[in-house]
Protein backbone atom coordinates (compact mmCIF):
# COMPACT_ATOMS: atom_id res chain seq x y z
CA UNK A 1 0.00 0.00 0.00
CA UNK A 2 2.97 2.08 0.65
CA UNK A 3 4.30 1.81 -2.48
CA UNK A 4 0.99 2.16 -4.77
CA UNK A 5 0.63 5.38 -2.31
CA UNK A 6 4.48 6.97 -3.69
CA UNK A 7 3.63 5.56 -7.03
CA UNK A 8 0.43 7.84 -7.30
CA UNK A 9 2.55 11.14 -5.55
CA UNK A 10 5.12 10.41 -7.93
CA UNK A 11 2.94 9.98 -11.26
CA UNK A 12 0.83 13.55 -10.04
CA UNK A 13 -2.26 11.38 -9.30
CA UNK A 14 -4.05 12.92 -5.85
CA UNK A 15 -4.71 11.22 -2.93
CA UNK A 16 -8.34 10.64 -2.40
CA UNK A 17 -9.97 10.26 1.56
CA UNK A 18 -10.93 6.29 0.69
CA UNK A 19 -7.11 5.93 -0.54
CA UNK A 20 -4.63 4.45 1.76
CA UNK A 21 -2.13 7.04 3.14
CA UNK A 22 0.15 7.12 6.02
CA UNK A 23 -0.64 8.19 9.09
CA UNK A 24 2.28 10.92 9.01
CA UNK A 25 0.66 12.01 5.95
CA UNK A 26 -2.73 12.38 7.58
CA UNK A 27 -1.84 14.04 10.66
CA UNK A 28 0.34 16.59 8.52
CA UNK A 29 -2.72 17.29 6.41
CA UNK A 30 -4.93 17.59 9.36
CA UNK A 31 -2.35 20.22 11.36
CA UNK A 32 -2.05 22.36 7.82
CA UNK A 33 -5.41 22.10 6.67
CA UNK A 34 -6.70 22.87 10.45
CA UNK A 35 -4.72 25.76 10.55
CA UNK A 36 -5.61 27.28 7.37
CA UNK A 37 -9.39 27.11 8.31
CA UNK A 38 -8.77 28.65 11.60
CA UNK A 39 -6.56 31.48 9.80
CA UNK A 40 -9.65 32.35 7.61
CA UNK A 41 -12.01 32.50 10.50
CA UNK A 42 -9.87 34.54 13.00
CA UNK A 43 -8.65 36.59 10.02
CA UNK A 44 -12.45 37.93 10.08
CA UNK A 45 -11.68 39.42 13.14
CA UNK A 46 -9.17 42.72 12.05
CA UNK A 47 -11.32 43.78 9.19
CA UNK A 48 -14.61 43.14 11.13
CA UNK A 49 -13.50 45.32 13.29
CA UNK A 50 -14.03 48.24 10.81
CA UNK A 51 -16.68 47.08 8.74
CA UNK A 52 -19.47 49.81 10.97
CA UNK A 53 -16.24 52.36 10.34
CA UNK A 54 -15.80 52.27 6.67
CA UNK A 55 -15.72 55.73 5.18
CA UNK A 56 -17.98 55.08 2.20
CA UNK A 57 -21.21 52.39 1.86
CA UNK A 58 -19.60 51.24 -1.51
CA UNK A 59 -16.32 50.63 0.95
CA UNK A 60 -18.73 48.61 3.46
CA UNK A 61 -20.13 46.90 1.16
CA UNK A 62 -16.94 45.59 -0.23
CA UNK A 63 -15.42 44.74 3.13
CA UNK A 64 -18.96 43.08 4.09
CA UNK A 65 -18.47 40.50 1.26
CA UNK A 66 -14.71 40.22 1.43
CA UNK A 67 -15.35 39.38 5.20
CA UNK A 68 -18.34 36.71 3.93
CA UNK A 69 -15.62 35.35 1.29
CA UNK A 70 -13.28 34.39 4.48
CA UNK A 71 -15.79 32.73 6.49
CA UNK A 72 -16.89 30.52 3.62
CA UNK A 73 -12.92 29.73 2.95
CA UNK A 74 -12.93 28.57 6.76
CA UNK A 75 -16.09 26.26 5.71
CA UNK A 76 -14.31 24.53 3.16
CA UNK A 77 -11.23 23.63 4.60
CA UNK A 78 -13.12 22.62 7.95
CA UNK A 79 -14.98 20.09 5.20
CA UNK A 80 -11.76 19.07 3.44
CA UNK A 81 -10.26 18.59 7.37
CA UNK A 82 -13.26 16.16 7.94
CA UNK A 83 -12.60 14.00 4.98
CA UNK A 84 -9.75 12.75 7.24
CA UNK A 85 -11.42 11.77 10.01
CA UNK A 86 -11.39 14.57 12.37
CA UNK A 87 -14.26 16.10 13.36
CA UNK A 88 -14.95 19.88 13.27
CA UNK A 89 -15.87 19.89 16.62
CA UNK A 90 -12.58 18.37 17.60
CA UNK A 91 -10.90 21.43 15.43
CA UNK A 92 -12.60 24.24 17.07
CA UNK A 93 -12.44 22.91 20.69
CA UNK A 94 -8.36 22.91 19.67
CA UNK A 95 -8.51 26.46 18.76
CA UNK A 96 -10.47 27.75 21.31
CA UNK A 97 -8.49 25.82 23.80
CA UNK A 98 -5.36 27.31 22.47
CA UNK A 99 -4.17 24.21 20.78
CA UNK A 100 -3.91 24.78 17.51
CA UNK A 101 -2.32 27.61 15.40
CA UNK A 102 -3.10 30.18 13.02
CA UNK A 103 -1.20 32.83 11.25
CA UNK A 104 0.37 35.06 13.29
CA UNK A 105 -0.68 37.88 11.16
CA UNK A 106 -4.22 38.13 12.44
CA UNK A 107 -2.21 38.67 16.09
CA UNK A 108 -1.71 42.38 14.61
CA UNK A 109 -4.40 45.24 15.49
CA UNK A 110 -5.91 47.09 12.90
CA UNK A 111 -5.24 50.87 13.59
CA UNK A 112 -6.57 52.81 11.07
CA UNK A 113 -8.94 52.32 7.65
CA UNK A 114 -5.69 52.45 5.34
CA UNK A 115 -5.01 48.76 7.22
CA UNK A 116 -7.66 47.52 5.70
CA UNK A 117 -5.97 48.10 2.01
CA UNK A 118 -2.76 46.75 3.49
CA UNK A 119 -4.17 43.32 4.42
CA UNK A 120 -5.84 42.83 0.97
CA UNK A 121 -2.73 44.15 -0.82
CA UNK A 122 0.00 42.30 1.45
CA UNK A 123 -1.82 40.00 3.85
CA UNK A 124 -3.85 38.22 0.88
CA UNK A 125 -0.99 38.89 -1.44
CA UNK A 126 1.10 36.52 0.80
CA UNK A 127 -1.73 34.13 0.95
CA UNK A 128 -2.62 34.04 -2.58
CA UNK A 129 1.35 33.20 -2.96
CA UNK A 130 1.09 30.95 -0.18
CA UNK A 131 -1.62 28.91 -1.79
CA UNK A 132 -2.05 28.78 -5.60
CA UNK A 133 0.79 25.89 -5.11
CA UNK A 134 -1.88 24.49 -3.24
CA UNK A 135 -4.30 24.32 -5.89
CA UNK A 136 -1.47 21.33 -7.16
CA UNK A 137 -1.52 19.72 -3.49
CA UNK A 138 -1.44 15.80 -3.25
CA UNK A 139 -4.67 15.27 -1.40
CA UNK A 140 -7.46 16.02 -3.53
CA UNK A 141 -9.99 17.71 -1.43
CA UNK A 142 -7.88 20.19 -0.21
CA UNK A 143 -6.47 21.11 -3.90
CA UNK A 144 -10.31 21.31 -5.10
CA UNK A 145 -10.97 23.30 -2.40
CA UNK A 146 -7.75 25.53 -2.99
CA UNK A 147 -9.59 26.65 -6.98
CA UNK A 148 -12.33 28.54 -5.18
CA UNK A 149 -10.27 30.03 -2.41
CA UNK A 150 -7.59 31.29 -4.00
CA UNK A 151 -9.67 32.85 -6.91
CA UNK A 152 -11.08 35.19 -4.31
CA UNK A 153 -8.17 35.65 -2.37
CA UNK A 154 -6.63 37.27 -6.06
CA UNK A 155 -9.98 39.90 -6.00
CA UNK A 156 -9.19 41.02 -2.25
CA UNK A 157 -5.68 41.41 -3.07
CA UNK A 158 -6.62 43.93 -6.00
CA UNK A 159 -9.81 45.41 -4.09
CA UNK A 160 -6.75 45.97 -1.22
CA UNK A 161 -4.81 47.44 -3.63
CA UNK A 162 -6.82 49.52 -5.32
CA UNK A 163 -8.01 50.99 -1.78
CA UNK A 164 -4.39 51.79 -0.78
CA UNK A 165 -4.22 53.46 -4.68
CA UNK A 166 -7.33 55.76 -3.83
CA UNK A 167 -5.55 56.69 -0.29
CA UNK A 168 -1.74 57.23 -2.08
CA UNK A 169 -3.45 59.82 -4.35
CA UNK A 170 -5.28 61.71 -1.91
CA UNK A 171 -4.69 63.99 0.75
CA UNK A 172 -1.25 64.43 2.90
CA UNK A 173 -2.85 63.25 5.81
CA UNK A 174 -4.50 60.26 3.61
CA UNK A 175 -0.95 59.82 1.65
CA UNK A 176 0.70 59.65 5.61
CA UNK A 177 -1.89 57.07 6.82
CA UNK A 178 -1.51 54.72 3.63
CA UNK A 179 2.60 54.92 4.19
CA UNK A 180 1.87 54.11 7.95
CA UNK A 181 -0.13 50.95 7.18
CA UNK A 182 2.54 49.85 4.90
CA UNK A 183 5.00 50.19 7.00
CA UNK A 184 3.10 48.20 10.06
CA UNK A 185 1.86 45.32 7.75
CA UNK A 186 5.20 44.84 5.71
CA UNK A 187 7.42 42.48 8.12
CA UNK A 188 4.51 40.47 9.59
CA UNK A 189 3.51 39.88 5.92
CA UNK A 190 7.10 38.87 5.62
CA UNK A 191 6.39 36.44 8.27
CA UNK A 192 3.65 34.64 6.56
CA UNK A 193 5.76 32.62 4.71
CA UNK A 194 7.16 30.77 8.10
CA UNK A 195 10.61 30.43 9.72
CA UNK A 196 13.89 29.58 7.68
CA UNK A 197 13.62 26.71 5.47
CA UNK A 198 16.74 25.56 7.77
CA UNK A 199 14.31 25.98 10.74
CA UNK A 200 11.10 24.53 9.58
CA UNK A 201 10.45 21.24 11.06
CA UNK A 202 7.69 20.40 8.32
CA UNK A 203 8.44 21.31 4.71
CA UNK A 204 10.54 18.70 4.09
CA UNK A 205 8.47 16.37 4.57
CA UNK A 206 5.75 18.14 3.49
CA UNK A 207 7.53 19.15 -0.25
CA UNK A 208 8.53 14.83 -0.08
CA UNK A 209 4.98 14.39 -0.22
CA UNK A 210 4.14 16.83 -2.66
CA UNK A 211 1.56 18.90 -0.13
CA UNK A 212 3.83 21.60 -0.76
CA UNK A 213 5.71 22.46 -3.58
CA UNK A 214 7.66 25.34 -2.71
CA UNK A 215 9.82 26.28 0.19
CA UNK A 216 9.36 29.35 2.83
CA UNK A 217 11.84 30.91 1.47
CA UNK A 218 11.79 30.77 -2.23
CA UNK A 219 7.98 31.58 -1.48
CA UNK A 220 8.94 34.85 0.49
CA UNK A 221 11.35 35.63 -2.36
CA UNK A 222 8.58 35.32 -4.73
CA UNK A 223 6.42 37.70 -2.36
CA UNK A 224 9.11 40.27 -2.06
CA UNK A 225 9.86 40.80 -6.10
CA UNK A 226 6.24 41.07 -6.11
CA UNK A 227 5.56 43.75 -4.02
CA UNK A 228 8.48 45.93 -4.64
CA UNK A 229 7.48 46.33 -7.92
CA UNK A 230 3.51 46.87 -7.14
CA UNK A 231 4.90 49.92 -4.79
CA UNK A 232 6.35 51.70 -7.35
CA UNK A 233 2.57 52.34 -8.49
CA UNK A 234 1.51 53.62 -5.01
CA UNK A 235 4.52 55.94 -4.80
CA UNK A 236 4.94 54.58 -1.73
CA UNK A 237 8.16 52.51 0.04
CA UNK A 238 8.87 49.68 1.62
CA UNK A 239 9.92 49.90 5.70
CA UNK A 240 13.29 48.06 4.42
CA UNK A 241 17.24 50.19 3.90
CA UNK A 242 18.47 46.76 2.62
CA UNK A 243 15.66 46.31 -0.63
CA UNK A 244 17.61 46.68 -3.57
CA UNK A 245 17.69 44.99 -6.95
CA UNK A 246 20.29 42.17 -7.47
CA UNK A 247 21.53 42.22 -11.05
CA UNK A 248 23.63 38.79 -10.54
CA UNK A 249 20.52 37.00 -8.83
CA UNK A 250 17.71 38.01 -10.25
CA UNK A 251 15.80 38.88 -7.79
CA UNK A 252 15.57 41.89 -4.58
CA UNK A 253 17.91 41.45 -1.60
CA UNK A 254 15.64 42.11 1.33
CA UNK A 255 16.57 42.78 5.11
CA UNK A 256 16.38 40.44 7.69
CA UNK A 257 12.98 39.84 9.62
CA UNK A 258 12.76 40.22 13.61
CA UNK A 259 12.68 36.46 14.34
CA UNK A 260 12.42 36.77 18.14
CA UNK A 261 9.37 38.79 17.48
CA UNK A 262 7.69 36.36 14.85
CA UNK A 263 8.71 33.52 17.80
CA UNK A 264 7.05 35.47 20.29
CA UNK A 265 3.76 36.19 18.35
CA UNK A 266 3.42 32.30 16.92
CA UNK A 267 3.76 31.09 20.92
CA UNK A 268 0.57 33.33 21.73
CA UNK A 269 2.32 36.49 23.03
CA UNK A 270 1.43 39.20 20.21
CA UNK A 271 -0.28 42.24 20.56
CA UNK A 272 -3.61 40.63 19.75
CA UNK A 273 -3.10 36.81 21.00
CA UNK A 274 -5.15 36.87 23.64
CA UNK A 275 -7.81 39.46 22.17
CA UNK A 276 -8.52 37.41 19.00
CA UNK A 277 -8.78 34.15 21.47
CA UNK A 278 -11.25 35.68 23.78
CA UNK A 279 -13.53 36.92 20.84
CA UNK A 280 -13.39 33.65 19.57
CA UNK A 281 -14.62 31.93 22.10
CA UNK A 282 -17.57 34.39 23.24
CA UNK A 283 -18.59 34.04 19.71
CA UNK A 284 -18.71 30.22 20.17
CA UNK A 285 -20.83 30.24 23.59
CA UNK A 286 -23.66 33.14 22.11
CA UNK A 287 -23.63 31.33 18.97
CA UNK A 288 -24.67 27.90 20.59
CA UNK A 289 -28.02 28.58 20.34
CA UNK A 290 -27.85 28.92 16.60
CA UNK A 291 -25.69 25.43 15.60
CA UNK A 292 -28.45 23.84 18.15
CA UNK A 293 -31.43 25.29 16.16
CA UNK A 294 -29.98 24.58 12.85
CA UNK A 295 -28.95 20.64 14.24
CA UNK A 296 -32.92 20.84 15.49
CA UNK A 297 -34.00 22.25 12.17
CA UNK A 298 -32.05 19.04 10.21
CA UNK A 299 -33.24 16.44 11.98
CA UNK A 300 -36.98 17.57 11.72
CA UNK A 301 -36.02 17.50 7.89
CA UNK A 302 -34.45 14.09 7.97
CA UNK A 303 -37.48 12.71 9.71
CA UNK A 304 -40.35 14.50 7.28
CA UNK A 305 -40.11 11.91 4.48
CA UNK A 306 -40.54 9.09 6.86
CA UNK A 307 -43.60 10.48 8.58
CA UNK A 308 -45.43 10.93 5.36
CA UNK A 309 -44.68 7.11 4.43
């Protein structure tokens, strides 16, 4: 079974739930997959925070559905999660018991309205890099559920964009508050991508198996010749003296990110660790009422057709 399992990763055929796998390979795909969904649900949490504040109704409006977008996102990876034989219950009792992890980026407070454009523009620009790979994953109902996700991902990283553009071409004060949110948002973007390729303890293992099929820091390199092109367009800069173009590579020579900070935020101690827990779980107790009346309202379903025989 082993061997018709590295057979199918090897000839690009996807793993399916019914397939045999190995249990390394399932708990790996359970821990990323888990985390992902909780990302998208907790990443609700900074933007919701403004969605009453935004400046326009069109801007509502578009923050309203972008904010929609990420709870459905958490929905389908909490489904492609299942398929493995955890249940979502299991999931959310992890994250609200501080178990599990999600990106340190939602740990971050959102100050002002020009962090809104910064998340779309960096935040989901480091996602969307993050994740098309996935839409080539080896297990099949994550990669299917990748197609959807990351197709929305791209429109919030242009809406993001094209909020910070509307800011940049303002006022001073606007101008000074879309430079401010860059600067905030840039290293924890940075961070994303996850420690060192020497220091991550999965993506070996994880590239092996074809789950991923880039590295954290080839990724980040991506993410960086990206962006330092896209600011050009905002007339805006990057928080970074070292960014500078490397004729011989390629590619731009970046500075080097504050690991003891990106430690200290993934083992709960950011600015908003606590926060974003504590909101997550008072949403989960004054929501019970709702997941018991929608349970109530499927079983009265399920039993209809068997009454009328």
């Amino acid at each position: 079974m082993e061997k018709q399992f590295e057979e199918k990763l090897e000839g690009e055929v996807r793993i399916e739930p019914r397939d045999w796998m190995p249990e390394a390979y399932r708990r790996t795909l359970v821990r990323q997959i888990s985390q992902h969904a909780h990302s998208e649900i907790v990443g609700m949490l900074p933007e919701g925070a403004w969605i009453t504040r935004a400046p326009t109704l069109k801007r509502k409006a578009i923050l309203l559905a972008k904010v929609q977008d990420e709870a459905g996102h958490g929905l389908y990876l909490y489904a492609a999660a299942e398929t493995l034989g955890v249940s979502r219950a299991t999931l959310v009792a992890d994250l609200l018991a501080g178990k599990a992890k999600y990106s340190s980026i939602f740990n971050y407070p959102t100050l002002s309205w020009a962090d809104i454009g910064a998340i779309g523009w960096l935040v989901d620009g480091a996602a969307i890099m993050n994740q098309v790979m996935l839409c080539r994953t080896s297990y099949g109902p994550y990669a299917r559920a990748m197609v959807r996700i990351c197709k929305e991902e791209s429109f919030h990283q242009r809406q993001g964009f094209e909020s910070l553009l509307v800011l940049s071409r303002g006022s001073a004060e606007q101008r000074t508050m879309c430079q401010d949110a860059i600067n905030r948002w840039w290293w924890p973007s940075l961070m994303m991508f996850g420690p060192r390729d020497s220091e991550s303890t999965h993506s070996d293992q994880s590239m092996k198996w074809k789950i991923k099929r880039m590295s954290n820091d080839e990724l980040r390199q991506r993410f960086v010749d990206m962006i330092a092109e896209q600011v050009k367009v905002l007339g805006m800069s990057l928080p970074d003296p070292d960014l500078r173009w490397n004729e011989e590579r390629g590619h731009y020579d970046f500075g080097e990110i504050d690991w003891d900070e990106f430690w200290k935020v993934v083992k709960g101690d950011g600015p908003c660790n606590r926060e974003r827990l504590e909101t997550r779980r008072e949403a989960h107790t004054e929501g019970a009422w709702v997941r018991e009346a929608a349970l109530a309202h499927a079983r009265k379903k399920a039993a209809r057709p068997a009454d009328a025989a």
